[in-house]
Protein backbone atom coordinates (compact mmCIF):
# COMPACT_ATOMS: atom_id res chain seq x y z
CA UNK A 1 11.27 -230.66 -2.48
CA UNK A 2 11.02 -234.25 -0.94
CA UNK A 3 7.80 -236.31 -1.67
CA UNK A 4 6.36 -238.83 0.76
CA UNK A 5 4.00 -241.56 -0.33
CA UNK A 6 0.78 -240.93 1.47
CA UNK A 7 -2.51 -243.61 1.52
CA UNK A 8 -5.68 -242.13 0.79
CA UNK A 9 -6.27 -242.75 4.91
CA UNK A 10 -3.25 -240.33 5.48
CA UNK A 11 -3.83 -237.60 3.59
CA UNK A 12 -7.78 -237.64 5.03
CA UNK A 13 -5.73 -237.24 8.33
CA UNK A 14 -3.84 -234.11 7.38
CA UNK A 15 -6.37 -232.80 5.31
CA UNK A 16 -8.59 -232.99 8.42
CA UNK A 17 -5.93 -231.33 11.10
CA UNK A 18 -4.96 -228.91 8.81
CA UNK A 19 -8.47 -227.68 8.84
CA UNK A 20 -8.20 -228.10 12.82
CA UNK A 21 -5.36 -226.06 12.78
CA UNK A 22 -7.17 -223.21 11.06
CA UNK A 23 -10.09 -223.61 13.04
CA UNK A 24 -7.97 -223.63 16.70
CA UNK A 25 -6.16 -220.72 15.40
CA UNK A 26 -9.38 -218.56 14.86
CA UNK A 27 -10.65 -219.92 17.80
CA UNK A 28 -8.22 -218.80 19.71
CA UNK A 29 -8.50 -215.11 17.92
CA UNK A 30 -11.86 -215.35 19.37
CA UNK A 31 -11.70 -216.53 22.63
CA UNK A 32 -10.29 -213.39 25.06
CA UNK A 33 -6.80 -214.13 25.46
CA UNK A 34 -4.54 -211.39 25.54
CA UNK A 35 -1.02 -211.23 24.38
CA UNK A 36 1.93 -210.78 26.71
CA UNK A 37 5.38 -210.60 27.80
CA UNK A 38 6.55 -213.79 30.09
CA UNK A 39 7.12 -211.13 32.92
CA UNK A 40 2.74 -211.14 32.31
CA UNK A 41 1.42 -213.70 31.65
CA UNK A 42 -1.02 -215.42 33.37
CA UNK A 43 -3.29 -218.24 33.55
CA UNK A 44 -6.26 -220.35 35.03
CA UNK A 45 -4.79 -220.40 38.34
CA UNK A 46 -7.18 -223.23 38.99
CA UNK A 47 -5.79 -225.80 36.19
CA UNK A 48 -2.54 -223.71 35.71
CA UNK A 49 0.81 -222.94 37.95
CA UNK A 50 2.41 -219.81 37.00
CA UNK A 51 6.74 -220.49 37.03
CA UNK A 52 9.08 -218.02 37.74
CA UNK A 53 9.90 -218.12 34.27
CA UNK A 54 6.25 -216.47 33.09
CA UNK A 55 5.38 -220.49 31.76
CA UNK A 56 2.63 -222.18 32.81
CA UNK A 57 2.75 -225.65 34.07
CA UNK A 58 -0.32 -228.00 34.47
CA UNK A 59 -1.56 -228.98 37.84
CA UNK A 60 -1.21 -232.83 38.95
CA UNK A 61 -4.39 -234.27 38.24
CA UNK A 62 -5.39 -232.06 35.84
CA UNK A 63 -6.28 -233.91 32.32
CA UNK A 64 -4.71 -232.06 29.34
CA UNK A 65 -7.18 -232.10 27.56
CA UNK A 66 -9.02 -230.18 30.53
CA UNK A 67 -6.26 -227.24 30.37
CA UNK A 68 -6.55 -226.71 26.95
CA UNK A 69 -9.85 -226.64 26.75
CA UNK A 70 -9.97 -224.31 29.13
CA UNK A 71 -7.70 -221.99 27.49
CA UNK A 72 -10.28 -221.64 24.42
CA UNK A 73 -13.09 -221.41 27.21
CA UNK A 74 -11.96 -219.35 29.87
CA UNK A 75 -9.67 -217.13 27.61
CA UNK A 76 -9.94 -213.72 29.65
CA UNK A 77 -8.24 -215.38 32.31
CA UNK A 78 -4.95 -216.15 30.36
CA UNK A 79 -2.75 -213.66 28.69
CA UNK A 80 0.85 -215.57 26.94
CA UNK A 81 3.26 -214.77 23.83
CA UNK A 82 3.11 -215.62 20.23
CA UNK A 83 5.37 -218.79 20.35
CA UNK A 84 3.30 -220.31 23.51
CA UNK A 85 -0.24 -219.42 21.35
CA UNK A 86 1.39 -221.47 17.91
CA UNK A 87 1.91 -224.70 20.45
CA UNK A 88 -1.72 -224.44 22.23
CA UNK A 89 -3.62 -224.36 18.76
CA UNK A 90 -1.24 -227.14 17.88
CA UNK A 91 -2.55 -228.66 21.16
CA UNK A 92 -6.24 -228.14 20.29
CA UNK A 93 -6.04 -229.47 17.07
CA UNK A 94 -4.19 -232.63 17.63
CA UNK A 95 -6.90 -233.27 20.62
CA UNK A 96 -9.50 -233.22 17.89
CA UNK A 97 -7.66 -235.14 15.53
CA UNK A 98 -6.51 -237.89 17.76
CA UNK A 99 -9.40 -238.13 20.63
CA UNK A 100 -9.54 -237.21 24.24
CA UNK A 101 -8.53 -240.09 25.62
CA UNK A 102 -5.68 -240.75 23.16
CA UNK A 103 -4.53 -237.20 24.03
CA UNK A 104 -4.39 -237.20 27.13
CA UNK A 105 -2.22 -240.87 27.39
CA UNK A 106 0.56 -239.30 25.56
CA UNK A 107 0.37 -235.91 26.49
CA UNK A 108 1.10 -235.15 29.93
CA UNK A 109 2.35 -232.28 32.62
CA UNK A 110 2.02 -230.20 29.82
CA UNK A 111 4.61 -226.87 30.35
CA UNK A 112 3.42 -224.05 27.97
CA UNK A 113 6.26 -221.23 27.84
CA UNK A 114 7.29 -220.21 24.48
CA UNK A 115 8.07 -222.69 21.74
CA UNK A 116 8.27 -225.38 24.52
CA UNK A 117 6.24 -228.49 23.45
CA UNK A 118 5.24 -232.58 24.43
CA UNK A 119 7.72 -234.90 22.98
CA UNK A 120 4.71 -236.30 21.13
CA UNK A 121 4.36 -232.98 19.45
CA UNK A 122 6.91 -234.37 16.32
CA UNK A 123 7.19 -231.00 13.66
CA UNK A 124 8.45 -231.01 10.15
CA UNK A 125 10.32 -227.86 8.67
CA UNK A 126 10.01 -226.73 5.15
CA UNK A 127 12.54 -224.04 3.61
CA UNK A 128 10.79 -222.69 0.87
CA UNK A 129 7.52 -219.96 1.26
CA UNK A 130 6.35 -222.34 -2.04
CA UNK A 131 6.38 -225.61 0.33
CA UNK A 132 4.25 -223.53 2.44
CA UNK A 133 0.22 -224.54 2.65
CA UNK A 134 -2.39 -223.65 4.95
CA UNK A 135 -2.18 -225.18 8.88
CA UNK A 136 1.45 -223.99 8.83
CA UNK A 137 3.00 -222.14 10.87
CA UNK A 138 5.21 -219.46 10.19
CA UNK A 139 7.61 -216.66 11.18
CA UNK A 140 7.60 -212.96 10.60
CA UNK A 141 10.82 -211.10 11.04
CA UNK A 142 11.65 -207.83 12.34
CA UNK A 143 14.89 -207.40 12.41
CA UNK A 144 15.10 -203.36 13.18
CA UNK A 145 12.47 -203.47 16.32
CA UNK A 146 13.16 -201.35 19.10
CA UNK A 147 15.56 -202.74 21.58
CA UNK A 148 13.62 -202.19 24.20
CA UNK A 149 10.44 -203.61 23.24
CA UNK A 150 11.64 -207.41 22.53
CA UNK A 151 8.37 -208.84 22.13
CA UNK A 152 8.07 -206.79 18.54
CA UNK A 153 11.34 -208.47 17.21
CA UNK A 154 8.93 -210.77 14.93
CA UNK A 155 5.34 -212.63 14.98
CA UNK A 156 4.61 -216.30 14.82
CA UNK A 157 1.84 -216.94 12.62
CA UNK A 158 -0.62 -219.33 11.65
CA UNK A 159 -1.62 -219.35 8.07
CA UNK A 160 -4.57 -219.17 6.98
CA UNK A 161 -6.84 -219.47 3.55
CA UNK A 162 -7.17 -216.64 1.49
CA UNK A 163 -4.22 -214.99 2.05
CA UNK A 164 -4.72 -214.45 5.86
CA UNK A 165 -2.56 -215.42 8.93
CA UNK A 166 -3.61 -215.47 12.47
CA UNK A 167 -1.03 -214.11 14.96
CA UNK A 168 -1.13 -213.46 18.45
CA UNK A 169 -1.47 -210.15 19.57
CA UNK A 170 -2.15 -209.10 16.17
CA UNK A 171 -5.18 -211.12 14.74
CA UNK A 172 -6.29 -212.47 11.65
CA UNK A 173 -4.93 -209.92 9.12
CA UNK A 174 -2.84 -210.46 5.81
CA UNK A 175 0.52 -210.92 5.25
CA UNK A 176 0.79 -206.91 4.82
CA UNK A 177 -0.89 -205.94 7.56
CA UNK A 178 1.44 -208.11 9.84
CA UNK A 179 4.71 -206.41 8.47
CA UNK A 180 2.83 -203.11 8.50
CA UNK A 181 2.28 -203.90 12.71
CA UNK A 182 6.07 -204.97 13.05
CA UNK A 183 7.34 -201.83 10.95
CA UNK A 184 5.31 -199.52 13.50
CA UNK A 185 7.91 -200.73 16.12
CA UNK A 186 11.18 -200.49 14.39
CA UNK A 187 14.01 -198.15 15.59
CA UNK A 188 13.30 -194.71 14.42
CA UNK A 189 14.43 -193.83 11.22
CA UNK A 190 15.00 -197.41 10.09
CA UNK A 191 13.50 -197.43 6.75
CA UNK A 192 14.14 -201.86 6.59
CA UNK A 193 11.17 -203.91 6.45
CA UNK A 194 10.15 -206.76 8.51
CA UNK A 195 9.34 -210.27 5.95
CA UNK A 196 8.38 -213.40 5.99
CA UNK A 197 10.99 -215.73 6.72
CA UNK A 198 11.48 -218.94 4.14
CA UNK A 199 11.21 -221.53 6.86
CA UNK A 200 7.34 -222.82 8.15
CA UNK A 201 6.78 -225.88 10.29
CA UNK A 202 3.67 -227.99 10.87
CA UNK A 203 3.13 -231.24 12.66
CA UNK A 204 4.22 -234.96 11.76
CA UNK A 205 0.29 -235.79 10.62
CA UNK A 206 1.85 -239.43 10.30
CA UNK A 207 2.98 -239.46 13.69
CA UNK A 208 -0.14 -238.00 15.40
CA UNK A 209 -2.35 -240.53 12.86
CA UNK A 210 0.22 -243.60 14.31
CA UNK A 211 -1.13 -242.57 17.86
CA UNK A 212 -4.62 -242.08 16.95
CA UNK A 213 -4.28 -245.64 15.56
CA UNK A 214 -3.02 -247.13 18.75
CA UNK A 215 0.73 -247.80 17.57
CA UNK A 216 3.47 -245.21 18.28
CA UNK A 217 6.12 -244.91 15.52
CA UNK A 218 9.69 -245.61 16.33
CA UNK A 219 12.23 -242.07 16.44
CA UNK A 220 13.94 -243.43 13.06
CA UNK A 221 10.55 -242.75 11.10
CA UNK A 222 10.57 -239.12 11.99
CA UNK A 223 10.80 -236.98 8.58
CA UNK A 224 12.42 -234.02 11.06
CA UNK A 225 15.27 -232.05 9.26
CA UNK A 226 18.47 -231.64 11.16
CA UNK A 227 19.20 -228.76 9.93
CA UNK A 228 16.87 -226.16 11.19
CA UNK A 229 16.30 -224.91 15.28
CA UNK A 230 13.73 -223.00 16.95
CA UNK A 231 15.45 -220.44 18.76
CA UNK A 232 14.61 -217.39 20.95
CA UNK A 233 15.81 -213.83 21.39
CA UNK A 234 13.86 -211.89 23.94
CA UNK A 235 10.29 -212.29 23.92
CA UNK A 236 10.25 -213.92 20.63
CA UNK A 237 10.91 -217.38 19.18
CA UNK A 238 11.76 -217.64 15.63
CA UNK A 239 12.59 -220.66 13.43
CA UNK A 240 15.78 -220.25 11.33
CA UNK A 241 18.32 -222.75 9.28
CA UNK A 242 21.48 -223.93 10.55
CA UNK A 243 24.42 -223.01 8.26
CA UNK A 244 26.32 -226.51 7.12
């Protein structure tokens, strides 16, 4: 495990998003919006353009703050995957951690469709489930689901206190009761389990505190391993490590 020198100002900062995190994931939970594949999804058509691709690209003009704001207001009218939820309550809680008007200079025609995200949205990867704390995000794997139901191949998940994880489509529900969901949707007879995957990400606090404080640190400063990917099969996205 690597260790970081943090100021007491710092680890406020993370300390205070990673509550925001928790808070935009059960939010979200609460708010009316629906699951779906990208063939279904759907959005605000007033704030929102629906591509061809089942993403949903905000309108010019449109603050983005505004559109995902909107999302945790006007949820009924939006219906998206699990990867595409994990990046808007990433959204929502780096608006509340940096300020509308900060958010909104450095985060612009904002593109939600899967594990698609702003630049400015820096992540850091961990590779052990002991590295793991709550305000991460991480991946439940399924690797017997039924062929034809893609979306069920695994859940992204935000984790919670307590032992609980929010995931889209699912809810706010324990570790168990996730796997128990995926294993209802495995090929019949397959007797092996879906698990949670050793890799979690959460944001670059640092980064995110830089732009709060009005200075925007350089690439090199990134802590962002090189040797894990997001990737996507299906409906899914997963996070997974490169072999060397």
């Amino acid at each position: 495990m690597a260790y970081y020198y943090q100021s007491p100002e710092a680890v406020r900062f993370e300390r205070s998003m990673r509550e925001g995190i928790m808070e935009a994931a059960v939010a979200l939970n609460a708010s009316g919006a629906d699951f779906s594949t990208y063939e279904e999804s759907r959005g605000n058509m007033q704030l929102w353009s629906r591509t061809n691709n089942g993403g949903l690209l905000l309108k010019k003009g449109v603050p983005a703050s505004v559109g995902i704001e909107d999302i945790f207001r006007n949820g009924h009218l939006y219906a998206f995957e699990c990867g595409t939820a994990m990046v808007i309550v990433l959204y929502k809680a780096t608006l509340g951690a940096i300020g509308e008007n900060t958010f909104n200079m450095y985060f612009k025609d904002l593109f939600l469709w899967d594990w698609h995200y702003d630049s400015n949205l820096r992540v850091i990867f961990t590779h052990s489930k002991y590295e793991t704390l709550p305000g991460d995000i991480v991946y439940f794997k399924n690797p017997d689901h039924a062929p034809e139901k893609q979306e069920w191949q695994g859940e992204n998940a935000v984790m919670l206190r307590d032992g609980l994880y929010y995931g889209h489509g699912i809810g706010i529900t324990t570790a168990e009761g996730i796997i128990t969901s995926l294993n209802q949707e495995r090929v019949p007879g397959s007797v092996t389990s879906a698990y949670l995957i050793n890799d979690a990400l959460h944001p670059d606090f640092e980064y995110l505190r830089s732009l709060s404080l009005g200075r925007e640190l350089p690439v090199m400063e990134q802590r962002r391993s090189e040797s894990t990917i997001f990737s996507r099969i299906g409906g899914t996205s997963y996070i997974h490590k490169l072999k060397r």
